[in-house]
PDB file of N, CA and C in Angstrom:
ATOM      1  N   UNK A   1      -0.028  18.577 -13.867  1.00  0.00           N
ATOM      2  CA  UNK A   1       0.558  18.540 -12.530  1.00  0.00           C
ATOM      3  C   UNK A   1       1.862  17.770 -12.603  1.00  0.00           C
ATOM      4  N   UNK A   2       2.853  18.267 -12.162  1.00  0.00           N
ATOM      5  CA  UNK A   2       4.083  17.449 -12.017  1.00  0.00           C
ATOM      6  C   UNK A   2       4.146  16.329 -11.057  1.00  0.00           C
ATOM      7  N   UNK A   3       4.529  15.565 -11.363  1.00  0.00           N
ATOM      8  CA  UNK A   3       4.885  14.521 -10.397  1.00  0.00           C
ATOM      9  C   UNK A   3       6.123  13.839  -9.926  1.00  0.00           C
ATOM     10  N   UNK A   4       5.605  13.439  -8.745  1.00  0.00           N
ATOM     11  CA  UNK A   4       7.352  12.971  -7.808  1.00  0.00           C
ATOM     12  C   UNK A   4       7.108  11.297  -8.570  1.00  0.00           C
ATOM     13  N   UNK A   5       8.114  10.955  -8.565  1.00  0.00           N
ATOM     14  CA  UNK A   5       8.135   9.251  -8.598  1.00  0.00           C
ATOM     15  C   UNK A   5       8.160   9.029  -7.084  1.00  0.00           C
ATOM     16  N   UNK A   6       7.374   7.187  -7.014  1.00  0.00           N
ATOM     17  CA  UNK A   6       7.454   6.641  -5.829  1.00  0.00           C
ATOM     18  C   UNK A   6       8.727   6.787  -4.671  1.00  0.00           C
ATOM     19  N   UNK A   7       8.601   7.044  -3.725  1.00  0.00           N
ATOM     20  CA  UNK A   7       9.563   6.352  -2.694  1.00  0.00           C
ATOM     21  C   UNK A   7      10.081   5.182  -2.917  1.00  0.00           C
ATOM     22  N   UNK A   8      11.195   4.610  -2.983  1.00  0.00           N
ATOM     23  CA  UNK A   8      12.108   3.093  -2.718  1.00  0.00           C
ATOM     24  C   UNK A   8      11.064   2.459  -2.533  1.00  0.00           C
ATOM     25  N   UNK A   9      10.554   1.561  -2.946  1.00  0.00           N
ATOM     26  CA  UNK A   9       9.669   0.323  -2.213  1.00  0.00           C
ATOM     27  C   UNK A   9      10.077  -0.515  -1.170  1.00  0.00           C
ATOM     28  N   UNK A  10       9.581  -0.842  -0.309  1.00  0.00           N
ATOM     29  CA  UNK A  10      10.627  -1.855   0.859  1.00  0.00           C
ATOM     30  C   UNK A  10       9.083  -2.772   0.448  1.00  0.00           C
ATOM     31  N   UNK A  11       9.615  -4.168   0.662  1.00  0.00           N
ATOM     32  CA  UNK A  11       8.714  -5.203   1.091  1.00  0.00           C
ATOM     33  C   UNK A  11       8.527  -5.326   2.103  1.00  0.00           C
ATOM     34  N   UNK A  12       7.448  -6.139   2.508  1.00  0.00           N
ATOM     35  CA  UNK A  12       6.749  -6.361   3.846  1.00  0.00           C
ATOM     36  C   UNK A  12       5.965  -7.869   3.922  1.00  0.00           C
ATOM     37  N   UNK A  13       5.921  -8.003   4.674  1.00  0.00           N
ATOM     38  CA  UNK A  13       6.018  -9.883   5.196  1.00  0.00           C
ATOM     39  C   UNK A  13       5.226 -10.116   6.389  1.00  0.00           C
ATOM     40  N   UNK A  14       4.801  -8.961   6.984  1.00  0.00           N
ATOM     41  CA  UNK A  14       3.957  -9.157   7.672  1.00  0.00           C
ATOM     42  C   UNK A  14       3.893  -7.419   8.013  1.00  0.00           C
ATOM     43  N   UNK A  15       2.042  -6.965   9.237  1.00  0.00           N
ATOM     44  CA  UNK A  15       1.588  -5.847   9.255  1.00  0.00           C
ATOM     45  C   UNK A  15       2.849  -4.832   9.604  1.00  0.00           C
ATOM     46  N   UNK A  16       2.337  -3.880   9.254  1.00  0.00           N
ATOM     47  CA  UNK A  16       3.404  -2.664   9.679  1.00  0.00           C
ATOM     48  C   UNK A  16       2.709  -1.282   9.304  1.00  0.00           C
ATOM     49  N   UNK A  17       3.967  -0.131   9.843  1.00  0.00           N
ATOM     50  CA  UNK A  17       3.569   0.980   9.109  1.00  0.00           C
ATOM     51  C   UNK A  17       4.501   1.020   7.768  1.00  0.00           C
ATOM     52  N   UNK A  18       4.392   1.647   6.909  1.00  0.00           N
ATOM     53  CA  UNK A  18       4.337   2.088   5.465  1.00  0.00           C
ATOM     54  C   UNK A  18       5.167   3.220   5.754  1.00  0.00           C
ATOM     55  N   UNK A  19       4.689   4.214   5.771  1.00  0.00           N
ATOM     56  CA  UNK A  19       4.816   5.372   5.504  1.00  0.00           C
ATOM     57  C   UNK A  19       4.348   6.285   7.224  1.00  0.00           C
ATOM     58  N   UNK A  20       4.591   7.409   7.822  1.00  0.00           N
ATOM     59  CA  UNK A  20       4.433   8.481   8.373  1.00  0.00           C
ATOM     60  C   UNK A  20       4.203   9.355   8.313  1.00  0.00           C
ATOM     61  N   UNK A  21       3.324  10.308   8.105  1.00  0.00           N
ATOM     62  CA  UNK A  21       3.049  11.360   7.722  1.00  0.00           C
ATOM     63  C   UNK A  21       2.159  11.644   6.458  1.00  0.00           C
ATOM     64  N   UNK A  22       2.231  12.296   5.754  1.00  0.00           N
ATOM     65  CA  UNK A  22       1.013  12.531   4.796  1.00  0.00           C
ATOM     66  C   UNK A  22       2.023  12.138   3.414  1.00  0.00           C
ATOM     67  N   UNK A  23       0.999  11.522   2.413  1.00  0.00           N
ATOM     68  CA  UNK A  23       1.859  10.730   1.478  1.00  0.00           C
ATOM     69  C   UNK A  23       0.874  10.479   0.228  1.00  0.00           C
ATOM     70  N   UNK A  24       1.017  10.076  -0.667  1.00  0.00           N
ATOM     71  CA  UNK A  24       0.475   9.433  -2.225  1.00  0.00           C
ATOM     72  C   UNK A  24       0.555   7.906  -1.889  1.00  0.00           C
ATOM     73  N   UNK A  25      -0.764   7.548  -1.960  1.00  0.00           N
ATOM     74  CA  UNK A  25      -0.421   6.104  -2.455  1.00  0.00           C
ATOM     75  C   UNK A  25      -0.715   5.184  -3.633  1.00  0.00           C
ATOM     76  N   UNK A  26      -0.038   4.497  -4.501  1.00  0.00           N
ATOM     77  CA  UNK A  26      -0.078   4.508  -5.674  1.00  0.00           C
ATOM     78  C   UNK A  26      -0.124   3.056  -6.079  1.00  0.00           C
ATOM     79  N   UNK A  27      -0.467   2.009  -5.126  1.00  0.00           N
ATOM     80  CA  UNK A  27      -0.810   1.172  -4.828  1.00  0.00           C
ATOM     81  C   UNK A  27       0.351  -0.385  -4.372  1.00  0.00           C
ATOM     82  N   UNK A  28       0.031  -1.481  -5.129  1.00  0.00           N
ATOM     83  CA  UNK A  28       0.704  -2.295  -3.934  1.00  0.00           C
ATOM     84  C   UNK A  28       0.899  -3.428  -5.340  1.00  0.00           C
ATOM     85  N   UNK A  29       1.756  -4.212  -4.960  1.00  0.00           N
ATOM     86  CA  UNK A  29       2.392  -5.625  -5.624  1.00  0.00           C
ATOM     87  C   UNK A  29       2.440  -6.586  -4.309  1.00  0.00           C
ATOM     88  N   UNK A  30       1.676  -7.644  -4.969  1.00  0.00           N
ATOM     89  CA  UNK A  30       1.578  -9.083  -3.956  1.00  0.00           C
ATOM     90  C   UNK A  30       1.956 -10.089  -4.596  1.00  0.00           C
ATOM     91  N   UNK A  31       3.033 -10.869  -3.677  1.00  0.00           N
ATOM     92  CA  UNK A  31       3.711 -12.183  -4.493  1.00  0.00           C
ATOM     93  C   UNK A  31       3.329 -12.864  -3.468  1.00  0.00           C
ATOM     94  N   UNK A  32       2.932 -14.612  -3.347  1.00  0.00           N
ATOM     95  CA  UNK A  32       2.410 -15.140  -2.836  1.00  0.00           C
ATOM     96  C   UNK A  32       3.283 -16.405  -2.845  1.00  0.00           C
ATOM     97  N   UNK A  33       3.338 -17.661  -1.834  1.00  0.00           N
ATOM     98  CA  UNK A  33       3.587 -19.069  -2.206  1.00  0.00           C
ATOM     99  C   UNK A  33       2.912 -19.743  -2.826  1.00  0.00           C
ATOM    100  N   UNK A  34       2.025 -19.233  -3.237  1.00  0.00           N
ATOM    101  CA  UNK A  34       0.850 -20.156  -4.341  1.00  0.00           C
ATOM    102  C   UNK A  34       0.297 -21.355  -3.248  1.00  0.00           C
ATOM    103  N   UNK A  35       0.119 -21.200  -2.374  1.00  0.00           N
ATOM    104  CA  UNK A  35      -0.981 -21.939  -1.699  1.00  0.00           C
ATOM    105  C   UNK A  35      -2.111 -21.485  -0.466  1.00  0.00           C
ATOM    106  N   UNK A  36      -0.848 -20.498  -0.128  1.00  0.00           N
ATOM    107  CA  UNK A  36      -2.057 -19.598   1.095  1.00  0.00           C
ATOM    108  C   UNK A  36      -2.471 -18.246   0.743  1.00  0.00           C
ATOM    109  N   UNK A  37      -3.944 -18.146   0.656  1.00  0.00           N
ATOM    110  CA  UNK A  37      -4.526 -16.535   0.454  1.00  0.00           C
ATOM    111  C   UNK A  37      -4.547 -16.022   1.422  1.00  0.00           C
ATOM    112  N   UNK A  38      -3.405 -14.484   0.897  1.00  0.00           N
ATOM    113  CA  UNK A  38      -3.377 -13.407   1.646  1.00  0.00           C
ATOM    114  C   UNK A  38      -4.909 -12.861   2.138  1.00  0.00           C
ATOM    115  N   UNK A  39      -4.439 -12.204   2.845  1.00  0.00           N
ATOM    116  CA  UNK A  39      -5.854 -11.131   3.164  1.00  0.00           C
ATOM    117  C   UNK A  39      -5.172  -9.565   3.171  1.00  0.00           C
ATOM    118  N   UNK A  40      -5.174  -8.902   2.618  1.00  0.00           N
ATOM    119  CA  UNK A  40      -4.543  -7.574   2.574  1.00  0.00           C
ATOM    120  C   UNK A  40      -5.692  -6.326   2.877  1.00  0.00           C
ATOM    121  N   UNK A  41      -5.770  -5.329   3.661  1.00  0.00           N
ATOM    122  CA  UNK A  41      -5.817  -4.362   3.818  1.00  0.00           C
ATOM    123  C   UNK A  41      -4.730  -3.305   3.614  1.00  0.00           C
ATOM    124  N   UNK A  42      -5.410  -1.751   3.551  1.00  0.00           N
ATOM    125  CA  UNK A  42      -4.134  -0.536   3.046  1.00  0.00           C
ATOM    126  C   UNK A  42      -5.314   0.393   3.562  1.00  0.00           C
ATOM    127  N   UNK A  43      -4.538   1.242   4.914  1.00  0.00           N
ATOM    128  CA  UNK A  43      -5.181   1.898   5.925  1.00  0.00           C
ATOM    129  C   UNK A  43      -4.802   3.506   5.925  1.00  0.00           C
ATOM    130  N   UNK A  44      -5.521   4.537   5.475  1.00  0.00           N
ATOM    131  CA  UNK A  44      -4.653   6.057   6.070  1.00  0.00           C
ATOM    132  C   UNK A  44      -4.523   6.125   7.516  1.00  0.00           C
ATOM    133  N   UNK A  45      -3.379   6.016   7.505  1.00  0.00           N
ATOM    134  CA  UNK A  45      -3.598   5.990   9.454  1.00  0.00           C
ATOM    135  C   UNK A  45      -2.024   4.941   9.484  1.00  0.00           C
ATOM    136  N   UNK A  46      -2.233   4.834  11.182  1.00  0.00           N
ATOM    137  CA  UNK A  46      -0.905   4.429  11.416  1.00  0.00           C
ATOM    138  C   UNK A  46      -1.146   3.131  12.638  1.00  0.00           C
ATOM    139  N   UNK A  47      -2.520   2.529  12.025  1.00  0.00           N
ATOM    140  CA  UNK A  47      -2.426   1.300  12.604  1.00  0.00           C
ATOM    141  C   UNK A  47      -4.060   1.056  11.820  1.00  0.00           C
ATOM    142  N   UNK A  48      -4.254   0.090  11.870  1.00  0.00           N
ATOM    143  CA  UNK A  48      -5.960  -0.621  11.413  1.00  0.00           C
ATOM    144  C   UNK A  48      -7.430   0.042  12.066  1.00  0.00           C
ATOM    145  N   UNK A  49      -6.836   1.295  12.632  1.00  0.00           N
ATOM    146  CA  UNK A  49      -8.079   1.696  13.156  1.00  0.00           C
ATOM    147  C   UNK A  49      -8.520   2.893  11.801  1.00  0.00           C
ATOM    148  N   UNK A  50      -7.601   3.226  11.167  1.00  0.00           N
ATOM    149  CA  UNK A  50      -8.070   4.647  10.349  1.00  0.00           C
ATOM    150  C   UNK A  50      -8.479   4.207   9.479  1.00  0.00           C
ATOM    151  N   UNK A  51      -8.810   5.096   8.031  1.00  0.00           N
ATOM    152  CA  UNK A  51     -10.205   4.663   6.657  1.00  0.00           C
ATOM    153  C   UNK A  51      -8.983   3.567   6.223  1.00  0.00           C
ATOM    154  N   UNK A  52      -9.436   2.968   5.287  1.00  0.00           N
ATOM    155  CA  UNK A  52      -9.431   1.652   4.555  1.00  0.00           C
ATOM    156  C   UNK A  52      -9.554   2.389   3.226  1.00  0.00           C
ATOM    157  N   UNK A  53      -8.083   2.906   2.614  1.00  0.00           N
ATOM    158  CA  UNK A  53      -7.810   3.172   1.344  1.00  0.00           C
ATOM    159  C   UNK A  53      -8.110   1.731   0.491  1.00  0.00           C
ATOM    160  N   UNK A  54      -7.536   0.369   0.227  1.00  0.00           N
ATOM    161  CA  UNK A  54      -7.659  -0.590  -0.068  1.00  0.00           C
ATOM    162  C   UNK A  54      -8.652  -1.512   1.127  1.00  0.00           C
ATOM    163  N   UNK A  55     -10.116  -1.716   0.645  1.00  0.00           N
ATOM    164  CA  UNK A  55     -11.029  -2.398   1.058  1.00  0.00           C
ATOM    165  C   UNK A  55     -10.361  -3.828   1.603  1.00  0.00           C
ATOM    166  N   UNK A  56     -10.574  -4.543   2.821  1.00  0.00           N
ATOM    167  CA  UNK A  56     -10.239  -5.660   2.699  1.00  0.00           C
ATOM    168  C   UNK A  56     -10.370  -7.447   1.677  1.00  0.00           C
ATOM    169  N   UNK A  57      -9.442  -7.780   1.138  1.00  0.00           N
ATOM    170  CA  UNK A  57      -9.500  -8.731   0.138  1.00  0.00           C
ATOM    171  C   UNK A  57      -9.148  -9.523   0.299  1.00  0.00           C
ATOM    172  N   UNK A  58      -9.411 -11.054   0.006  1.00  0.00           N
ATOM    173  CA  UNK A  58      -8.444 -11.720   0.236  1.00  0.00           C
ATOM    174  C   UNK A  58      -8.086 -12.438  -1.380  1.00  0.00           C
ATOM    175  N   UNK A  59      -6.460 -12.752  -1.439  1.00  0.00           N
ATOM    176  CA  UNK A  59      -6.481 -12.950  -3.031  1.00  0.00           C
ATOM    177  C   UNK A  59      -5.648 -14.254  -3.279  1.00  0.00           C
ATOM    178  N   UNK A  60      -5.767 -14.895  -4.185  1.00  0.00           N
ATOM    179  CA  UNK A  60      -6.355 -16.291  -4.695  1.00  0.00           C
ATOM    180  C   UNK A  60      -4.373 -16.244  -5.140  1.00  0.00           C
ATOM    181  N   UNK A  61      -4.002 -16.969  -3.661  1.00  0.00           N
ATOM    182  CA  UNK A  61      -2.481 -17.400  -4.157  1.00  0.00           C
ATOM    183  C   UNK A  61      -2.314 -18.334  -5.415  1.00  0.00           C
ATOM    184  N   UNK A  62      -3.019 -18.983  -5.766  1.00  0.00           N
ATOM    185  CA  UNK A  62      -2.244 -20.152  -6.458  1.00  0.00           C
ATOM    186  C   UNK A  62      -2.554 -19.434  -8.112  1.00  0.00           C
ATOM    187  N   UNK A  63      -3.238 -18.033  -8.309  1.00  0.00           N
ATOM    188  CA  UNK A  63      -3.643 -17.158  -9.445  1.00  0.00           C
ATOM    189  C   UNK A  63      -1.756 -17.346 -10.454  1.00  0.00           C
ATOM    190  N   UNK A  64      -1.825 -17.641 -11.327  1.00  0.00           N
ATOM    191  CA  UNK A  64      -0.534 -17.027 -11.754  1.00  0.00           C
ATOM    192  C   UNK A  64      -0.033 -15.425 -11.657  1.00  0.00           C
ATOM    193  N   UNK A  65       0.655 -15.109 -12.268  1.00  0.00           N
ATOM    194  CA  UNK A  65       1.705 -13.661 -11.951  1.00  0.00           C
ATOM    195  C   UNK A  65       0.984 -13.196 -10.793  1.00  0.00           C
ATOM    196  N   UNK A  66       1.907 -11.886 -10.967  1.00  0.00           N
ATOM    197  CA  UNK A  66       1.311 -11.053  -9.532  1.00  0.00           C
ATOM    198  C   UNK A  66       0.115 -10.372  -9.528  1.00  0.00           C
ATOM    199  N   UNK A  67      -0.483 -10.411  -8.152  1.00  0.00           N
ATOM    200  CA  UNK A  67      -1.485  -9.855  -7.595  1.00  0.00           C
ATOM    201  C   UNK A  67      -1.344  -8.121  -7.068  1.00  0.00           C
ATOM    202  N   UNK A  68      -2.573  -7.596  -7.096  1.00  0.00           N
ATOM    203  CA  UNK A  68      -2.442  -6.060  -6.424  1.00  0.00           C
ATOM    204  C   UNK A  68      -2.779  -4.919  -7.021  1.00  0.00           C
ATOM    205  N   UNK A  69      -2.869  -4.111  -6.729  1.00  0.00           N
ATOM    206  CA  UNK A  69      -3.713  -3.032  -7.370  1.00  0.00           C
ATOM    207  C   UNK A  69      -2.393  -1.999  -7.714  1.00  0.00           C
ATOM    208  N   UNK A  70      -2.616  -0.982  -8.861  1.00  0.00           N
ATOM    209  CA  UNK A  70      -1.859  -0.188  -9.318  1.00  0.00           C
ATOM    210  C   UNK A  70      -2.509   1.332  -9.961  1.00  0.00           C
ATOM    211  N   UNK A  71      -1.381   2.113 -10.027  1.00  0.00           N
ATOM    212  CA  UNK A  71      -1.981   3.151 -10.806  1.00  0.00           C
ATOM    213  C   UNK A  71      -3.510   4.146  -9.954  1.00  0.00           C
ATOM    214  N   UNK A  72      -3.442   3.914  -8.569  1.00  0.00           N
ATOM    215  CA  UNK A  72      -4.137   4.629  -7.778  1.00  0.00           C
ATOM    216  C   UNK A  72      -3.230   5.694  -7.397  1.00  0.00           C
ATOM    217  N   UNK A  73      -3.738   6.833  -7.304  1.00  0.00           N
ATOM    218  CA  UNK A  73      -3.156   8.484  -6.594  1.00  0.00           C
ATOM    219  C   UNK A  73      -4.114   8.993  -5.343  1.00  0.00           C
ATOM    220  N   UNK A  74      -4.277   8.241  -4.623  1.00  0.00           N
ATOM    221  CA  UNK A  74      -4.931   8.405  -3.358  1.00  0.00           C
ATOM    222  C   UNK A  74      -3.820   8.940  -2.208  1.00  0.00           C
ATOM    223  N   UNK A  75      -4.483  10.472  -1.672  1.00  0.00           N
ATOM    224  CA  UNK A  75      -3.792  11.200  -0.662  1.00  0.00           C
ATOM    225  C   UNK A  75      -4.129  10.694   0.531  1.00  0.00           C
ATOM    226  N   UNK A  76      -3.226  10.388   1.307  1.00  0.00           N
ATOM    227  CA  UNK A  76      -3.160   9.863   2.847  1.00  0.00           C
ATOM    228  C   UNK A  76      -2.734  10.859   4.002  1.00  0.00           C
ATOM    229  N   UNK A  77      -3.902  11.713   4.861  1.00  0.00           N
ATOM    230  CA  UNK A  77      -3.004  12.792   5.227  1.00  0.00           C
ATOM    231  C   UNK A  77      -2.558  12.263   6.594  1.00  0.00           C
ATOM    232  N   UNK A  78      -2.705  11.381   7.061  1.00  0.00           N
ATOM    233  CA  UNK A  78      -2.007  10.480   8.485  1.00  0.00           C
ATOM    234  C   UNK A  78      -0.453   9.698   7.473  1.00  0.00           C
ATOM    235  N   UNK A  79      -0.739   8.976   6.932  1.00  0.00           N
ATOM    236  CA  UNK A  79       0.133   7.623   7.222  1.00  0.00           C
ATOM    237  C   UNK A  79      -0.042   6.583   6.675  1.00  0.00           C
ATOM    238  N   UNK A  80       0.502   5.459   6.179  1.00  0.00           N
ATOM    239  CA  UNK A  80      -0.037   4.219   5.714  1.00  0.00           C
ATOM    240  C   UNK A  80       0.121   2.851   6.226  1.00  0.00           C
ATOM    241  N   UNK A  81      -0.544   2.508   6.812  1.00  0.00           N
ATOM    242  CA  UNK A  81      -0.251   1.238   7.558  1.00  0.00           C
ATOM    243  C   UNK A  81      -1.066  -0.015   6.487  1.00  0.00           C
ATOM    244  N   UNK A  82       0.270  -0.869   6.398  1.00  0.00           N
ATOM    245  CA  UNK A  82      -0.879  -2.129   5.636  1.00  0.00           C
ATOM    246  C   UNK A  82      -0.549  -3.738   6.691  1.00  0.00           C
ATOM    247  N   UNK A  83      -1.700  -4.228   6.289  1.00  0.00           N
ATOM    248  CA  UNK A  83      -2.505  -4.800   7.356  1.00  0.00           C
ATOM    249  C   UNK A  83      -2.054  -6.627   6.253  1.00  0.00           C
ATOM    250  N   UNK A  84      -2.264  -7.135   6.880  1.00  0.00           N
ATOM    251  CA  UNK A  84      -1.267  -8.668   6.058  1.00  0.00           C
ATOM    252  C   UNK A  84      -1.602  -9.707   7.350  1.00  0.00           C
ATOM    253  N   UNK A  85      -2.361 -10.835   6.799  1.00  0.00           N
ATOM    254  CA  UNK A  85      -3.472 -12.008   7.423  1.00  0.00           C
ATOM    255  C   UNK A  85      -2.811 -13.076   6.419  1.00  0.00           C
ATOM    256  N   UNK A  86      -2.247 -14.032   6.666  1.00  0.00           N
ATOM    257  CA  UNK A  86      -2.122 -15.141   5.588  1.00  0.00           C
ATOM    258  C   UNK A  86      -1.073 -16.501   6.410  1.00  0.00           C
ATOM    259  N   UNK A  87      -1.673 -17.322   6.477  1.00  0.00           N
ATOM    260  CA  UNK A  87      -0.934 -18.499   7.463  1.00  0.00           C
ATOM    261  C   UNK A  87       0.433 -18.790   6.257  1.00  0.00           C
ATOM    262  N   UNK A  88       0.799 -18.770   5.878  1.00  0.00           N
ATOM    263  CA  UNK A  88       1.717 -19.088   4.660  1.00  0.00           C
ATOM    264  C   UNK A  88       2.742 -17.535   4.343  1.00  0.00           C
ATOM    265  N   UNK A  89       3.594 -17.479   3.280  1.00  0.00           N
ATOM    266  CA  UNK A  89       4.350 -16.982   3.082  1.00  0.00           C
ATOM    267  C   UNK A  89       4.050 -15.542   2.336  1.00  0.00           C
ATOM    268  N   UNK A  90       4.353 -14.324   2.234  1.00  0.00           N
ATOM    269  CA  UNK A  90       3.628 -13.404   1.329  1.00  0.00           C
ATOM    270  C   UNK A  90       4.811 -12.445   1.422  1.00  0.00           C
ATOM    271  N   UNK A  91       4.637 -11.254   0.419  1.00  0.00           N
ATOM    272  CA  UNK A  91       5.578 -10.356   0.666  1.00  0.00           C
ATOM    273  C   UNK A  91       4.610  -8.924  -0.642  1.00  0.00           C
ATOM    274  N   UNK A  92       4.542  -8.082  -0.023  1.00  0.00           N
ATOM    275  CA  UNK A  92       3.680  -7.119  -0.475  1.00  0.00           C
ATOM    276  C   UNK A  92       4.711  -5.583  -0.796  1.00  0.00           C
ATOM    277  N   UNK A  93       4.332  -5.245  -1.786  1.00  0.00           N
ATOM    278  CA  UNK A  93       5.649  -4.317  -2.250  1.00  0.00           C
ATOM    279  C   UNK A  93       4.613  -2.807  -2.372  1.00  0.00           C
ATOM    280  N   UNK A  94       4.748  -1.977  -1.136  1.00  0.00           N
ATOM    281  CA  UNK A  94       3.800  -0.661  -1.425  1.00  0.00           C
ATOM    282  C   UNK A  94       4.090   0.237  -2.324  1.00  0.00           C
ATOM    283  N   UNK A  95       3.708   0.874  -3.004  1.00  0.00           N
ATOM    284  CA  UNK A  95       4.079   2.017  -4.224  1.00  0.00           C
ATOM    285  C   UNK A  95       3.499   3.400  -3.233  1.00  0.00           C
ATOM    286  N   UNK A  96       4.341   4.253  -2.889  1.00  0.00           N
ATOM    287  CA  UNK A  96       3.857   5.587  -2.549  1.00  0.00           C
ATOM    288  C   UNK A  96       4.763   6.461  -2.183  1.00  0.00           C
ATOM    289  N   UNK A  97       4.553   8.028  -2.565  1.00  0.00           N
ATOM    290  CA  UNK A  97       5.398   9.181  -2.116  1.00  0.00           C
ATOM    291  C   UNK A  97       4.928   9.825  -1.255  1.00  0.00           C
ATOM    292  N   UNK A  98       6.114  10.459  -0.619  1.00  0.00           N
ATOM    293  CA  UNK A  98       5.714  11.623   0.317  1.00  0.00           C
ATOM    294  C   UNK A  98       5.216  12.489  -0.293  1.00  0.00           C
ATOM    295  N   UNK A  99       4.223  13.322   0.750  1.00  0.00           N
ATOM    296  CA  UNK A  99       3.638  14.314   0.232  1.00  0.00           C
ATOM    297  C   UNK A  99       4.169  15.946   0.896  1.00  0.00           C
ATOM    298  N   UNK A 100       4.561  16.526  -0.202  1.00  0.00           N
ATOM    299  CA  UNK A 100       5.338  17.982   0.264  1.00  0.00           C
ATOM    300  C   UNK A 100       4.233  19.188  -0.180  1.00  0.00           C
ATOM    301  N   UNK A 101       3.796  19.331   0.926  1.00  0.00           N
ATOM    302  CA  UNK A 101       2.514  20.975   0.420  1.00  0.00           C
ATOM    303  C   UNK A 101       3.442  21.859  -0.634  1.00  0.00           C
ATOM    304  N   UNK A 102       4.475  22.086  -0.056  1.00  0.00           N
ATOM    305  CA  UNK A 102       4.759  23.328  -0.579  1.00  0.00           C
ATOM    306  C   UNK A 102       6.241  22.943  -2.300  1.00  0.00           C
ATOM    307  N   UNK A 103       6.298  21.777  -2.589  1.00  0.00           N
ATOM    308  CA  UNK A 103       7.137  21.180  -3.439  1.00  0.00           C
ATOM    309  C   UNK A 103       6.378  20.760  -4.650  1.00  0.00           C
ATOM    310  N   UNK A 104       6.827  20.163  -5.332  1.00  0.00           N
ATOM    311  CA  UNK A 104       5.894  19.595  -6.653  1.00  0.00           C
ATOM    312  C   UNK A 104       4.794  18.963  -6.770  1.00  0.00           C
ATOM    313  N   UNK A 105       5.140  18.391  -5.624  1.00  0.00           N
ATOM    314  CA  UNK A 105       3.928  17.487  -5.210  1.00  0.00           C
ATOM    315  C   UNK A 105       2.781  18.017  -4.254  1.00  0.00           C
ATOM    316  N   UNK A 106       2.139  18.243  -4.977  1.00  0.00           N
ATOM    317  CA  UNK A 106       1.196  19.262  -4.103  1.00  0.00           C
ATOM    318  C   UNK A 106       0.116  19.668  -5.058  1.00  0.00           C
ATOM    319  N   UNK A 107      -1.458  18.969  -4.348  1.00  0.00           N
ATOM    320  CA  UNK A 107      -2.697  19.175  -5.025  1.00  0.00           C
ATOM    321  C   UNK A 107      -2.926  20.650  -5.230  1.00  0.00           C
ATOM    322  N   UNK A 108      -3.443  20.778  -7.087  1.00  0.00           N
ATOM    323  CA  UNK A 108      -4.309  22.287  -7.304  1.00  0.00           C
ATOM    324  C   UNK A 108      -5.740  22.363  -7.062  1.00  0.00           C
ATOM    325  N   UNK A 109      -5.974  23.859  -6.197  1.00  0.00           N
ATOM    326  CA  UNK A 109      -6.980  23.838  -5.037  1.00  0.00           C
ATOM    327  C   UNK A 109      -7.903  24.288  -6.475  1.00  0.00           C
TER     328      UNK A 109
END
């Protein structure tokens, strides 16, 4: 199967939407102040009510290097909203492409 590379990554610093529409998600990079644990969720959908692609976690700031999951190809056919809980400083870097039915990117049935 051919593949698209990620979308630009934008960081995020607190909840938001991600993405719009139907998309790849390929997972996430978490940098932390090393004293307050995040709590991260990663939602298909376009607010905290839809499935819970990334289970809620909370992850151990003061861990050395970075935190976050990678190398997931999970289809989102809403949207991606990620969800960010942490009294302290954080910044979460999403990995994911749009998804085009009819372009390269596009599951074989």
């Amino acid at each position: 199967m051919d593949k698209v590379l990620s979308k630009e990554p934008t960081k995020f610093t607190a909840s938001g939407i991600v993405h719009t529409g139907p998309c790849v998600f390929r997972g996430f990079l978490l940098g932390t102040d090393g004293v307050n644990d995040p709590v991260i969720t990663v939602y298909n959908g376009l607010d905290n009510s839809g499935q819970e692609i990334v289970p809620t976690c909370t992850y151990d700031a003061s861990a050395y290097g970075l935190n976050g999951c990678t190398g997931v190809e999970q289809y989102c056919d809403t949207g991606l909203y990620l969800e960010i809980t942490c009294a302290g400083a954080v910044e979460v870097v999403v990995q994911h492409a749009p998804y085009y039915p009819d372009g390269v990117l596009k599951w074989k049935g």
